[in-house]
C-alpha atoms as a PDB file:
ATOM      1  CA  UNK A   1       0.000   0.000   0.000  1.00  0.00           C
ATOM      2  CA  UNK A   2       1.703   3.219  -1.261  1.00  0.00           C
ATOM      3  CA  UNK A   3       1.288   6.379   1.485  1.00  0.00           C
ATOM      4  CA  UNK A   4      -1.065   8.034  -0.814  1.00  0.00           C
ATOM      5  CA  UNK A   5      -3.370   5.149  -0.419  1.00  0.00           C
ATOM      6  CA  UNK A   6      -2.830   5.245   3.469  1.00  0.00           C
ATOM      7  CA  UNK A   7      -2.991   9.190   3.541  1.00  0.00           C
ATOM      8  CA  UNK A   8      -6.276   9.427   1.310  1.00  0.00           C
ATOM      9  CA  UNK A   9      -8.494   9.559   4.462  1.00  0.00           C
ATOM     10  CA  UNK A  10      -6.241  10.415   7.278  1.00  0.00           C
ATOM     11  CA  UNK A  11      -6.158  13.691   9.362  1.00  0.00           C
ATOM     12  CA  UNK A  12      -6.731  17.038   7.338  1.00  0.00           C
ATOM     13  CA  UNK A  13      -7.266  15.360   4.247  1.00  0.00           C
ATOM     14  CA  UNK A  14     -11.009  16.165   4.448  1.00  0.00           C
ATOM     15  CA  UNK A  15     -14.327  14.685   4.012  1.00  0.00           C
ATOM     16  CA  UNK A  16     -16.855  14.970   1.512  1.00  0.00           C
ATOM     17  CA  UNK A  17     -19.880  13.421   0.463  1.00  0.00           C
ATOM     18  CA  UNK A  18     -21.390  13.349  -2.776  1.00  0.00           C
ATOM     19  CA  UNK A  19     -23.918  16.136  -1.452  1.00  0.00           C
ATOM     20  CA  UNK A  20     -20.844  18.037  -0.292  1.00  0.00           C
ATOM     21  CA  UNK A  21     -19.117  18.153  -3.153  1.00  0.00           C
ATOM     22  CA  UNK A  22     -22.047  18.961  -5.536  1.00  0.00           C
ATOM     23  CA  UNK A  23     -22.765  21.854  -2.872  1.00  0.00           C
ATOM     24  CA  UNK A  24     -19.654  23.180  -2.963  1.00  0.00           C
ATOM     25  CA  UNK A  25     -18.879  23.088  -6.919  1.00  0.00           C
ATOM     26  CA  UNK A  26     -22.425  23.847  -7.579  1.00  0.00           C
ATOM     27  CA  UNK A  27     -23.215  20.377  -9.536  1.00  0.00           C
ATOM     28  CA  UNK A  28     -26.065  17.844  -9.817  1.00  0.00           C
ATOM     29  CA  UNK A  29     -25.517  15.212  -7.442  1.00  0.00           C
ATOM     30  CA  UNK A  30     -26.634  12.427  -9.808  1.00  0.00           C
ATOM     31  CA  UNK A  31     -23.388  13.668 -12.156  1.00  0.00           C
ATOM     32  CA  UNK A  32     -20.710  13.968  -9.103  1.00  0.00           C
ATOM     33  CA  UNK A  33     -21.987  10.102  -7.588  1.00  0.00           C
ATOM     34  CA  UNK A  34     -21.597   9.024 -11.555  1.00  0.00           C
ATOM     35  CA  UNK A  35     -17.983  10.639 -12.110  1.00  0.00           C
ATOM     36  CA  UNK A  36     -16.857   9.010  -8.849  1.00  0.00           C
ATOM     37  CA  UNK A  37     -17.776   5.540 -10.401  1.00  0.00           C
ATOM     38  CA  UNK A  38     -16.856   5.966 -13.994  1.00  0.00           C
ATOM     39  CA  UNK A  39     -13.885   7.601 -13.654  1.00  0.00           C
ATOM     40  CA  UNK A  40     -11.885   7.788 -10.578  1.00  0.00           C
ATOM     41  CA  UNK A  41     -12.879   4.652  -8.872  1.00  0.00           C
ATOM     42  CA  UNK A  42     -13.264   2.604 -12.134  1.00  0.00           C
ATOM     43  CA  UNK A  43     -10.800   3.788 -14.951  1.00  0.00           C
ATOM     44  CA  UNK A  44      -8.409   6.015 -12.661  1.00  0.00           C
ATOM     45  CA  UNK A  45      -8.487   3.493  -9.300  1.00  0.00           C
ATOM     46  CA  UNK A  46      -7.396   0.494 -11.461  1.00  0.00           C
ATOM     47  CA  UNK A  47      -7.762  -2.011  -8.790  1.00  0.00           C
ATOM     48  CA  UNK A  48      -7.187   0.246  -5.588  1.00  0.00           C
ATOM     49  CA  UNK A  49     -10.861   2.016  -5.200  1.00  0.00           C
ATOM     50  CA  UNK A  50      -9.792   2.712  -1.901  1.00  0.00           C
ATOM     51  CA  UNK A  51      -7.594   5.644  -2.634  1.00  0.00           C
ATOM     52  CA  UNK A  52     -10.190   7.584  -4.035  1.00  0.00           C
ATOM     53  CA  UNK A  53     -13.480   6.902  -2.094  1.00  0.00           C
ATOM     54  CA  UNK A  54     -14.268   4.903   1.073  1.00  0.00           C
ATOM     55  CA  UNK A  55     -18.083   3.559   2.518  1.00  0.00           C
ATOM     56  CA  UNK A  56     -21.378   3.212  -0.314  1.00  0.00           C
ATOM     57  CA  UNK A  57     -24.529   4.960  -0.628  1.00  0.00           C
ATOM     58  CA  UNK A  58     -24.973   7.434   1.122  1.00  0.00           C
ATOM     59  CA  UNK A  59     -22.060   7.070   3.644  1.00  0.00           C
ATOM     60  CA  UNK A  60     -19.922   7.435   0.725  1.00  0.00           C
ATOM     61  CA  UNK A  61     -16.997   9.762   1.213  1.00  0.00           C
ATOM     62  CA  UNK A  62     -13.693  10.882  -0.917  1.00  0.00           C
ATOM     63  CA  UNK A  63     -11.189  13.533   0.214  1.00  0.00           C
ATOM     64  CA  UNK A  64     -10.330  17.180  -0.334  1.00  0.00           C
ATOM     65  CA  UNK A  65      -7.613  15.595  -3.964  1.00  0.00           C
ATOM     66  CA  UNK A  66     -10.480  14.174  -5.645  1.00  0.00           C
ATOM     67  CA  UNK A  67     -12.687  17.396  -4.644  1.00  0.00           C
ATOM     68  CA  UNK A  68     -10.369  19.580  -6.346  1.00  0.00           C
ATOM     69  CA  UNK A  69     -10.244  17.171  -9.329  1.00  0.00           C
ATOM     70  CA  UNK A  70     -13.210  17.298  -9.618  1.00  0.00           C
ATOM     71  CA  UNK A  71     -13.477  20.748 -10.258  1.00  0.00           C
ATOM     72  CA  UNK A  72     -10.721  20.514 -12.635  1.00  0.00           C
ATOM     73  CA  UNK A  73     -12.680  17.835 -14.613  1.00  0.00           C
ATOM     74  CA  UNK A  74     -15.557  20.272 -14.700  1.00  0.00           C
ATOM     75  CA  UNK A  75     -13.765  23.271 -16.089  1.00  0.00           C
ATOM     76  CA  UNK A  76     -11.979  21.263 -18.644  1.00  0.00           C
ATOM     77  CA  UNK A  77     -15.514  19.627 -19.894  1.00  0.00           C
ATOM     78  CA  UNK A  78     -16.753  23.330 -19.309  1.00  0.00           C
ATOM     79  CA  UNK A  79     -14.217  24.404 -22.137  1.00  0.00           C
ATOM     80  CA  UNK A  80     -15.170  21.556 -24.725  1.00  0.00           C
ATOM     81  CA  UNK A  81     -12.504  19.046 -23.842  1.00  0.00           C
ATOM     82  CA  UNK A  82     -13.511  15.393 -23.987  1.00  0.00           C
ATOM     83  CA  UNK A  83     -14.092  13.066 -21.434  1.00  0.00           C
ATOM     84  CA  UNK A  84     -12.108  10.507 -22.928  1.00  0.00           C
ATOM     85  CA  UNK A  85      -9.047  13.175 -23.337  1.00  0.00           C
ATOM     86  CA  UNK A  86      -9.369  13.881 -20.016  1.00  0.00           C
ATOM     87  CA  UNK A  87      -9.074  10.662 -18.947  1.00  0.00           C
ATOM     88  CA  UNK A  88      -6.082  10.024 -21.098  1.00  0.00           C
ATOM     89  CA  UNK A  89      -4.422  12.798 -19.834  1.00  0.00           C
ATOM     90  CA  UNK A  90      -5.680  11.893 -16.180  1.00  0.00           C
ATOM     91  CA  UNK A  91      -3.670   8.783 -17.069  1.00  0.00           C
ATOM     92  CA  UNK A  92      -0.255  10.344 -18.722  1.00  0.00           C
ATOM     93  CA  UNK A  93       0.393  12.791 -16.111  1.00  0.00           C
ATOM     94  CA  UNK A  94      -0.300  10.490 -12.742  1.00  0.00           C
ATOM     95  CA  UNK A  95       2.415   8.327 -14.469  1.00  0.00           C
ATOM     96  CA  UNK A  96       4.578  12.050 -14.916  1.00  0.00           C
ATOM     97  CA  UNK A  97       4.042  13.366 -11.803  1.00  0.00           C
ATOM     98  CA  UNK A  98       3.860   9.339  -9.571  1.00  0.00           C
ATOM     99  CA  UNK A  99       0.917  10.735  -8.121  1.00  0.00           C
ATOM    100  CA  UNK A 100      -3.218   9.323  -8.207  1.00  0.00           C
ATOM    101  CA  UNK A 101      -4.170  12.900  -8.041  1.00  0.00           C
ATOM    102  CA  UNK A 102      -2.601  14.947 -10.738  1.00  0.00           C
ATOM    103  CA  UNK A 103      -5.669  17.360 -11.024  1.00  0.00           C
ATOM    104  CA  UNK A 104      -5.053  18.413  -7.835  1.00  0.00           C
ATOM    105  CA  UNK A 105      -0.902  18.788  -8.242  1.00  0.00           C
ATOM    106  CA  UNK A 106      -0.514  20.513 -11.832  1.00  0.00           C
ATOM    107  CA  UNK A 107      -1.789  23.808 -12.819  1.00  0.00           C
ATOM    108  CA  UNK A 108      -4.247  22.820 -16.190  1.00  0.00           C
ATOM    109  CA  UNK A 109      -4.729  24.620 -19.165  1.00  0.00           C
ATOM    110  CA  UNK A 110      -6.738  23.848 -22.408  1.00  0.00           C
ATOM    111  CA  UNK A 111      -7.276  24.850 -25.434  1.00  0.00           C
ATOM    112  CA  UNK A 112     -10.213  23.454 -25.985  1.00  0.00           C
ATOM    113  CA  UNK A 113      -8.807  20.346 -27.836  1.00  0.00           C
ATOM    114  CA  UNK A 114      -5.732  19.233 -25.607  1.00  0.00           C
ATOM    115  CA  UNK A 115      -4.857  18.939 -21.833  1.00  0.00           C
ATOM    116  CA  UNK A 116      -2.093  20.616 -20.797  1.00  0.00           C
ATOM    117  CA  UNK A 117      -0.219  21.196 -17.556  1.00  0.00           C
ATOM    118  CA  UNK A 118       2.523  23.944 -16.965  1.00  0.00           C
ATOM    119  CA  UNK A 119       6.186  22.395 -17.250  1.00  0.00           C
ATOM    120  CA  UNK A 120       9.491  24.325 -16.471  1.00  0.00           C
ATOM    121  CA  UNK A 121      10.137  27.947 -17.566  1.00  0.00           C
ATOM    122  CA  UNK A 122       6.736  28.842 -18.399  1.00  0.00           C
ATOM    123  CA  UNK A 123       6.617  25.751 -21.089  1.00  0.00           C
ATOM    124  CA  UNK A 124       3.144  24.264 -22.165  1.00  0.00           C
ATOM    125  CA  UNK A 125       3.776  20.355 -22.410  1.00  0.00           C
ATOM    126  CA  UNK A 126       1.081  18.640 -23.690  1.00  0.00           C
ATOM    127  CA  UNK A 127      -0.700  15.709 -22.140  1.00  0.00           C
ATOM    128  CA  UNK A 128      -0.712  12.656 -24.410  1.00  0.00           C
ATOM    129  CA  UNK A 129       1.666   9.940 -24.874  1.00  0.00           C
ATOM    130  CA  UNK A 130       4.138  11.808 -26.233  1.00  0.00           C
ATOM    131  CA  UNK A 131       4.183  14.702 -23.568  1.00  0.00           C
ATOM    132  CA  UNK A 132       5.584  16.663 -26.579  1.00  0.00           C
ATOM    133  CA  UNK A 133       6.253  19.878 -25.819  1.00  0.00           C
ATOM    134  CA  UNK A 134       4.165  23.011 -27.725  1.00  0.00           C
ATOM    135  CA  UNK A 135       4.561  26.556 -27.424  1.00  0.00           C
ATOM    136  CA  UNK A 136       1.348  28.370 -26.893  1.00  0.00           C
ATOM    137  CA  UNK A 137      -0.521  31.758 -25.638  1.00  0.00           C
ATOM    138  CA  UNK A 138      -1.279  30.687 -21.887  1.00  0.00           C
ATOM    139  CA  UNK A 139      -4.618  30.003 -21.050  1.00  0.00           C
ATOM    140  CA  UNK A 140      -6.336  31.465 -17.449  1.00  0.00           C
ATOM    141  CA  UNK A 141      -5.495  28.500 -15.370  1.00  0.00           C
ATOM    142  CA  UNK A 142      -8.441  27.105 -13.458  1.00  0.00           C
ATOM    143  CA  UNK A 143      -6.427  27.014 -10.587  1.00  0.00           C
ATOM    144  CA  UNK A 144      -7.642  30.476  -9.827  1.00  0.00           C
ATOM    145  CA  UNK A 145      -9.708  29.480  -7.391  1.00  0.00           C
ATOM    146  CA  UNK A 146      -6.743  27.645  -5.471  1.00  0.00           C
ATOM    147  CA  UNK A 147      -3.893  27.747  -3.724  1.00  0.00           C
ATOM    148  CA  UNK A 148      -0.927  25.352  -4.222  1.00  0.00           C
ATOM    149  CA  UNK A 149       1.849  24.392  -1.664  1.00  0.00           C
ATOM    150  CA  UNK A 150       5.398  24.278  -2.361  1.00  0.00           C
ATOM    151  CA  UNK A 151       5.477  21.121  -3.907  1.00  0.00           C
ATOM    152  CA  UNK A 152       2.723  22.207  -6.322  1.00  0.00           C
ATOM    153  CA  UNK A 153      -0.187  20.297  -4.778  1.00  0.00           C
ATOM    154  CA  UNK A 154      -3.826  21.385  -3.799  1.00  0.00           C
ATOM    155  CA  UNK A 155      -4.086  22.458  -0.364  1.00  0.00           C
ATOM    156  CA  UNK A 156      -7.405  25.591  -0.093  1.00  0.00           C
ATOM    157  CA  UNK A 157      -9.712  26.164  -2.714  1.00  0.00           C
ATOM    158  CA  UNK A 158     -11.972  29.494  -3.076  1.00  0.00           C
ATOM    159  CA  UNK A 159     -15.308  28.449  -4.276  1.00  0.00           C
ATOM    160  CA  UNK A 160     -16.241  32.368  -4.961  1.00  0.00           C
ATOM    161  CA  UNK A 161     -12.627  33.298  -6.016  1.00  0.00           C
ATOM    162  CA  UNK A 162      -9.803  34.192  -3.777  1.00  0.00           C
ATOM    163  CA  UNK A 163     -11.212  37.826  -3.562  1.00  0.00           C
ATOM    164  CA  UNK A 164     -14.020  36.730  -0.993  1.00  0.00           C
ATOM    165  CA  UNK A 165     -13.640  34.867   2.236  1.00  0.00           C
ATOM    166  CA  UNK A 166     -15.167  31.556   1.841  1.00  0.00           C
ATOM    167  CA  UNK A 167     -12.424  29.028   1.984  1.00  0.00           C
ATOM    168  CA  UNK A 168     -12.214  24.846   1.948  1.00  0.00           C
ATOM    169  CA  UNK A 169      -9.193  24.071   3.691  1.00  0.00           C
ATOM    170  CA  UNK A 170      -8.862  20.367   4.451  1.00  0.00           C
ATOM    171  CA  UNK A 171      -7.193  20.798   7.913  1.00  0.00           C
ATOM    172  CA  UNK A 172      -9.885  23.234   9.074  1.00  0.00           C
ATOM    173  CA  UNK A 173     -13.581  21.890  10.085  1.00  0.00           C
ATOM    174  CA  UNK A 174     -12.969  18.811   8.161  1.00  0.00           C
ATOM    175  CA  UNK A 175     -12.711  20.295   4.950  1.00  0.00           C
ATOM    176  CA  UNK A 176     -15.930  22.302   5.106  1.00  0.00           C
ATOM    177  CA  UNK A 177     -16.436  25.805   4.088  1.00  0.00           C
ATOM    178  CA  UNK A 178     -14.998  28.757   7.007  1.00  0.00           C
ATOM    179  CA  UNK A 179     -14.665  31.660   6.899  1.00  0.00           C
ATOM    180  CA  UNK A 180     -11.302  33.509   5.958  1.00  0.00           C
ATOM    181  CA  UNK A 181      -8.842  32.670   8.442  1.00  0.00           C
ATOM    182  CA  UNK A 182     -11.203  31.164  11.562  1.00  0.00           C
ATOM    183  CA  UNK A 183     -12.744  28.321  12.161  1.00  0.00           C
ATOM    184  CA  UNK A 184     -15.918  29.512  11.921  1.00  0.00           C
ATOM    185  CA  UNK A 185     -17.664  27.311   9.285  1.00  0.00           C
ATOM    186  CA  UNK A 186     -19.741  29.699   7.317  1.00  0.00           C
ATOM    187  CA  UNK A 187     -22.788  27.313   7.340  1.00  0.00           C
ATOM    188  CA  UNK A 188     -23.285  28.469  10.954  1.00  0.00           C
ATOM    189  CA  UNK A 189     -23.553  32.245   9.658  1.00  0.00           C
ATOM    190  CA  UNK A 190     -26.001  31.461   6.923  1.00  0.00           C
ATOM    191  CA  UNK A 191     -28.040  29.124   9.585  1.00  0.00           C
ATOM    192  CA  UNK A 192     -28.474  32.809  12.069  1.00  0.00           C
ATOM    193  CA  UNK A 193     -29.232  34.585   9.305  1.00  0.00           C
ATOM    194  CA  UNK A 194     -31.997  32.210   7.838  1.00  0.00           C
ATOM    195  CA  UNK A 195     -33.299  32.298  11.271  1.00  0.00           C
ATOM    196  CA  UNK A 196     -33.834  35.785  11.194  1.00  0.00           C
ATOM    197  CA  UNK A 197     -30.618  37.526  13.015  1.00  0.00           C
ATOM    198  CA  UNK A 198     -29.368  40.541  11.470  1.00  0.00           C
ATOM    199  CA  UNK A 199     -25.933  40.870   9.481  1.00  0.00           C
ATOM    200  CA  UNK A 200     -24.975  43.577  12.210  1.00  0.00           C
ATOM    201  CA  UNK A 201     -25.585  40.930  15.547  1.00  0.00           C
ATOM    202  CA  UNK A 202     -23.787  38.155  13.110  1.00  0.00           C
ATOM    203  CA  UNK A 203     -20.979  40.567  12.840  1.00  0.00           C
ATOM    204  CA  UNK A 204     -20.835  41.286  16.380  1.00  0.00           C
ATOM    205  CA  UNK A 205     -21.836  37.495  17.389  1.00  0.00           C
ATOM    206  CA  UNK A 206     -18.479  35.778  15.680  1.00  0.00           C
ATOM    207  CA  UNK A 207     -16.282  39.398  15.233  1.00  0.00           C
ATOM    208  CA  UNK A 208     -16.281  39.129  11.187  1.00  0.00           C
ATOM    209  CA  UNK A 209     -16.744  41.922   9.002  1.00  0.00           C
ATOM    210  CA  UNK A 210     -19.865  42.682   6.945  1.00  0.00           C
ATOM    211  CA  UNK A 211     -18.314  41.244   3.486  1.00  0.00           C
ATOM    212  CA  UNK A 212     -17.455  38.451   5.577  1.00  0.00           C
ATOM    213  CA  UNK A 213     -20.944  37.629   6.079  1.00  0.00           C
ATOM    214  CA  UNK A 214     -22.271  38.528   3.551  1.00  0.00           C
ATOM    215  CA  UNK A 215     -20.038  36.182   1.163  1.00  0.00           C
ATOM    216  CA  UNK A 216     -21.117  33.192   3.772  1.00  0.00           C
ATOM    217  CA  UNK A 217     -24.765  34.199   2.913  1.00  0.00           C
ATOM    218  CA  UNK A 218     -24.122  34.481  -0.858  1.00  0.00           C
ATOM    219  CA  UNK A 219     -22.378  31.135  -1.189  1.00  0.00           C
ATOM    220  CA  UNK A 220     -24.750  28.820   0.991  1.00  0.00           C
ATOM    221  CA  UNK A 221     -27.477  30.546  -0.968  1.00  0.00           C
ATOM    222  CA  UNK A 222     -26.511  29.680  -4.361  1.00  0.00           C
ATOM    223  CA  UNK A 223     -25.299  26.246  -3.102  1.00  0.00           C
ATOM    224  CA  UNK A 224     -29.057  25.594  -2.130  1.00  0.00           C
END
């Protein structure tokens, strides 16, 4: 058993269910529980389904990786790529980069027909057998919503953008959405609020600032 496979559900690697994760990237739940068993724990899991998901129905759970791959699947089908490109290149670059989650290490681009991942010196290598490297105009990476450690892998992600405060960070709450830098999941906010409590006691109540709440209120209301 390699130590991704032990680490895949250990301490801050998060928790999400399938209603979770189509909360938080704002997607049907019937098309998040059918990714999870067409692609990562059938043609990406090989014969381990255990790094990428653990329990069934609706104790099923995967980790804050597979989250942000997830997102990165949807913005590359969002900009016309192909499912089965993605998979291929899901393939290449976990054999590239000896990692099961290389959505959630490289910084993706497209161009609407290829996959490609950022290499050295501002490169564009594409992701097919060849990795043969192509110059191109950059693309906006999708990972503007997150930000990468020092080894180049996943570790917050900014379902609004990094300009407002909601934040998934795997070693805070479990992975679920807080608020900026506290603990404070922002599902408690929204819950005063819906209950009729005013932004201003909120404010005062957990010492955050009006955009503060107000981007908790936003975000749980378009996750409904």
């Amino acid at each position: 058993m390699t130590s991704e496979t032990q680490n895949a559900f250990g301490l801050g690697t998060g928790l999400y269910t399938v209603p979770d994760i189509a909360s938080i990237l704002n997607l049907p739940q019937p098309k998040v529980r059918r990714w999870l068993k067409d692609y990562w724990n059938n043609q990406f899991a090989d014969n381990d389904r255990s790094l990428f998901s653990s329990g069934s129905g609706n104790e099923l759970v995967t980790n804050f990786y597979t989250l942000i791959e997830f997102f990165a699947f949807y913005q590359l089908r969002q900009e016309g790529v192909t499912t089965q490109k993605i998979v291929k290149a899901h393939k290449v670059l976990s054999e590239t980069f000896e990692t099961r989650y290389p959505f959630a290490k490289s910084n993706i681009f497209t161009d609407g027909r290829h996959v490609l991942f950022a290499g050295k010196v501002g490169e564009i290598i594409r992701a097919d057998e060849t990795l043969q490297i192509t110059i191109k105009e950059i693309f906006e990476p999708f990972c503007r919503k997150i930000d990468f450690n020092k080894n180049d892998l996943a570790e917050r992600f900014f379902p609004l953008g990094k300009d407002h405060s909601i934040v998934i960070d795997p070693k805070r709450q479990f992975g679920q959405p807080v608020i900026g830098n506290t603990n404070i999941l922002s599902e408690s906010v929204f819950n005063l609020f819906r209950g009729g409590e005013s932004i201003e006691v909120i404010q005062r109540l957990y010492e955050l600032t009006k955009a503060q709440v107000n981007d908790a209120i936003f975000y749980h209301q378009h996750a409904a």
